[in-house]
Protein backbone atom coordinates (compact mmCIF):
# COMPACT_ATOMS: atom_id res chain seq x y z
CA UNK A 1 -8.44 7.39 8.53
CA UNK A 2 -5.45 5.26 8.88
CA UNK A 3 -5.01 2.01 7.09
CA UNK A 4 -1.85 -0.73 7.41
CA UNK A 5 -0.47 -0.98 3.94
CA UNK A 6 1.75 -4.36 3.55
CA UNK A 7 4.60 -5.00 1.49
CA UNK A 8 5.90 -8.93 1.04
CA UNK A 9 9.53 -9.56 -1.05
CA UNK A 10 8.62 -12.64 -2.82
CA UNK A 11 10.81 -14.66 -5.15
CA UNK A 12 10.34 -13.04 -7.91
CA UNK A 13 8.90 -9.44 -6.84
CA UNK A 14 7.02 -7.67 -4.18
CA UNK A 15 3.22 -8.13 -3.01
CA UNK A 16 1.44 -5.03 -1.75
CA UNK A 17 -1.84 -5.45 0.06
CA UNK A 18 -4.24 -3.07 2.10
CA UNK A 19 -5.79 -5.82 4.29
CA UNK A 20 -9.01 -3.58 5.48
CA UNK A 21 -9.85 -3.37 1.65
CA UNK A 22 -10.71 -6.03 0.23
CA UNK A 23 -8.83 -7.17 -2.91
CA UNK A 24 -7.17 -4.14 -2.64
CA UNK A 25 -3.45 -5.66 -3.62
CA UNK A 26 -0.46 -5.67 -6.19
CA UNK A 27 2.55 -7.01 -7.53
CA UNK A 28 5.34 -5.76 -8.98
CA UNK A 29 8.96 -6.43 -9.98
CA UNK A 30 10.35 -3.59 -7.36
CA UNK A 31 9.04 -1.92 -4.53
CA UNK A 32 7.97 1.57 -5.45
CA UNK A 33 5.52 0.22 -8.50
CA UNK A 34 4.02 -2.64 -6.31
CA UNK A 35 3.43 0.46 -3.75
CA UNK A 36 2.25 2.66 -6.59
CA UNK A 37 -0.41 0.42 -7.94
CA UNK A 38 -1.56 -0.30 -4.42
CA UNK A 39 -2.22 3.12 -3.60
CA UNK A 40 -3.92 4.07 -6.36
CA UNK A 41 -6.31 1.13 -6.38
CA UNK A 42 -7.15 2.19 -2.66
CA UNK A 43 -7.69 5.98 -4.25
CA UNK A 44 -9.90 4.04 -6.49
CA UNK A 45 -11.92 2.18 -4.13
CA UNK A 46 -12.18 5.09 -1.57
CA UNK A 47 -13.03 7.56 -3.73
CA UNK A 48 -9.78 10.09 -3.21
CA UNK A 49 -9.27 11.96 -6.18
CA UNK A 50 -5.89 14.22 -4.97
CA UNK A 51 -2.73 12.30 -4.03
CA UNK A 52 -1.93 15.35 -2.02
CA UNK A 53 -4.64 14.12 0.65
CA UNK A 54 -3.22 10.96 1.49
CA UNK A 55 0.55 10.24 3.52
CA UNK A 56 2.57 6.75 3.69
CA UNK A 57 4.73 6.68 6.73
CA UNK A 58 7.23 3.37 6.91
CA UNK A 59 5.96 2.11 10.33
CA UNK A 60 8.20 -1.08 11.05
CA UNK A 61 10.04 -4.17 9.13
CA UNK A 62 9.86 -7.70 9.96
CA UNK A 63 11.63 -10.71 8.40
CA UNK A 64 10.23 -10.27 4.73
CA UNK A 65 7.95 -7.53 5.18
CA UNK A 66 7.30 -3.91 5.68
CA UNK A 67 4.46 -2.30 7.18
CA UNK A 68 3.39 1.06 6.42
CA UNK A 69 0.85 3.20 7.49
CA UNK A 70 -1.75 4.83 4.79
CA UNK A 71 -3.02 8.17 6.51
CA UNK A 72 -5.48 10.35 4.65
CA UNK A 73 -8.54 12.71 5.22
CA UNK A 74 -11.39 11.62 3.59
């Protein structure tokens, strides 16, 4: 399963989100804990228990915002 993970620079932090999953987001003062909250809440939700199942590839940037791609095997 592959899932878009999204990252947004505010003003005063970053805003991860996993659109598909609903309410499935973060925030965070930098980038890597906004990304590690996120990630673990989707663990959470989809009921992955090992990190070592579950890849983040950096797919593209835009103008404030960076897409990556959640890959795992369920």
């Amino acid at each position: 399963m592959v899932l878009d993970l999204i990252l947004k620079k505010t003003d005063d932090g970053f805003n991860a989100y996993i659109p598909k999953l609903n309410g499935c987001d973060s925030w965070a003062h930098n980038e890597d804990d906004a990304l590690r909250a996120v990630i673990e809440m989707a663990m959470f939700y989809l009921k992955i228990d090992d990190r070592r199942r579950m890849k983040i590839d950096k797919a593209r940037t835009e103008e404030n915002k960076t897409i990556y791609k959640l890959i795992f095997n369920k």
